[in-house]
Protein backbone atom coordinates (compact mmCIF):
# COMPACT_ATOMS: atom_id res chain seq x y z
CA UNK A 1 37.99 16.65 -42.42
CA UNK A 2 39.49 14.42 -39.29
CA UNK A 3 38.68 17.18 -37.44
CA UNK A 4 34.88 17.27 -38.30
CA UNK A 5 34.62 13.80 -37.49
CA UNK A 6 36.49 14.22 -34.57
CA UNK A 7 33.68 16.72 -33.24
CA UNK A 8 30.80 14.73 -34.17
CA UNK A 9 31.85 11.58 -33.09
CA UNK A 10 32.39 13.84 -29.78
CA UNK A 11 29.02 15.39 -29.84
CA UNK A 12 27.55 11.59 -30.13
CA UNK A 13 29.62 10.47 -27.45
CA UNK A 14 27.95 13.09 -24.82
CA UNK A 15 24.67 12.96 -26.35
CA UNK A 16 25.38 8.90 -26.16
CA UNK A 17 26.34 9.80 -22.22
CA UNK A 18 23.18 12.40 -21.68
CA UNK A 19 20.62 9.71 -23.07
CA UNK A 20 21.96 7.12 -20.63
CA UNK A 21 21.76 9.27 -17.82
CA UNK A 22 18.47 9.97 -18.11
CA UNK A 23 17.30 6.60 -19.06
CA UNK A 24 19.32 5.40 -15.67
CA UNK A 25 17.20 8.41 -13.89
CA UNK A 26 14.01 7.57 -15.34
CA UNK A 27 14.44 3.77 -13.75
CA UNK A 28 15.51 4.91 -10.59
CA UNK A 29 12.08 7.20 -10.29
CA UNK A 30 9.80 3.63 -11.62
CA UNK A 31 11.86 1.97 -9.26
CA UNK A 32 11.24 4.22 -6.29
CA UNK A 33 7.87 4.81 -7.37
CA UNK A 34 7.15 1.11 -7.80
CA UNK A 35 8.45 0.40 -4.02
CA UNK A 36 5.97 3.41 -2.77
CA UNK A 37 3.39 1.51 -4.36
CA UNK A 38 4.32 -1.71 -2.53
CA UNK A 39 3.99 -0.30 0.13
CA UNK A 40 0.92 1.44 -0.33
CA UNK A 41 -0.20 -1.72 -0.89
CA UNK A 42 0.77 -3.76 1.73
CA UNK A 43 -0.61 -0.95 4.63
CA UNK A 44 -3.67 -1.73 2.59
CA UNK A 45 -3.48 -4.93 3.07
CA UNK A 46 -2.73 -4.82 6.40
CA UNK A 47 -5.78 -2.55 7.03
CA UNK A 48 -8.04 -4.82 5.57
CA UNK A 49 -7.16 -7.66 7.20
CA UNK A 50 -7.12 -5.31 10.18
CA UNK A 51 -10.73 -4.53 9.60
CA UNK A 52 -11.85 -7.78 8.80
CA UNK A 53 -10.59 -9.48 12.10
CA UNK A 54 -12.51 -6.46 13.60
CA UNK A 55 -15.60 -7.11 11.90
CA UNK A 56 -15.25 -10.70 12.83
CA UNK A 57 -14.86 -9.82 16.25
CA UNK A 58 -17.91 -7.57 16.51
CA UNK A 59 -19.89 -10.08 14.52
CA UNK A 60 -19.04 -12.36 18.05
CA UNK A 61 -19.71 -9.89 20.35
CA UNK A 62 -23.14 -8.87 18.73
CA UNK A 63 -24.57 -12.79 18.57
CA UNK A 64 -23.17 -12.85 22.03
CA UNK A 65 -25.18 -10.03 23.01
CA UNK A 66 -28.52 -11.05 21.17
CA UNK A 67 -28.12 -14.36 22.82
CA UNK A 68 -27.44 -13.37 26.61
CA UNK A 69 -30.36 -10.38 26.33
CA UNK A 70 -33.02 -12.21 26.90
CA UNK A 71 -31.24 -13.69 29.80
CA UNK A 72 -30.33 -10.12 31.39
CA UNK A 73 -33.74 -8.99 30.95
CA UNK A 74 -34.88 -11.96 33.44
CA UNK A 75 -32.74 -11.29 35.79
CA UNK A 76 -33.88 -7.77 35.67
CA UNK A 77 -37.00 -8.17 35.78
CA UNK A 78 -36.70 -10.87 38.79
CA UNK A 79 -34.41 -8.38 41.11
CA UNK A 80 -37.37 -5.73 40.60
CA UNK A 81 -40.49 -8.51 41.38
């Protein structure tokens, strides 16, 4: 009877060991997985804000050329009279 016990409280013991293992693999992968998506993220972030300053900056350069047209076309204009 000892015996017996002896084997199943054995057999628990791994299975006890198995199930931890894979529960300490399983949070390794959502960690790793979890710092893939930060940084996902931030290069996302970064690209928008990249994009953004961009727009920003061609938003300046566009009113700057509607603005100093006008002008050019006078001088144009002038150098052919």
């Amino acid at each position: 009877m000892r015996h017996i016990l002896e084997e199943r409280l054995a057999a628990a013991e791994e299975s006890r060991k198995a199930a931890e293992q894979q529960k300490l693999e399983k949070e390794e992968s959502a960690r790793k997985a979890l710092v893939e998506q930060e940084r996902l993220v931030e290069m996302v972030v970064h690209e928008s804000q990249r994009l953004q300053q961009e727009a920003e900056e061609n938003s300046k350069v566009s009113s700057v050329s509607l603005v100093s047209k006008p002008f050019f076309k006078v001088i144009f204009w002038t150098k052919l009279l």
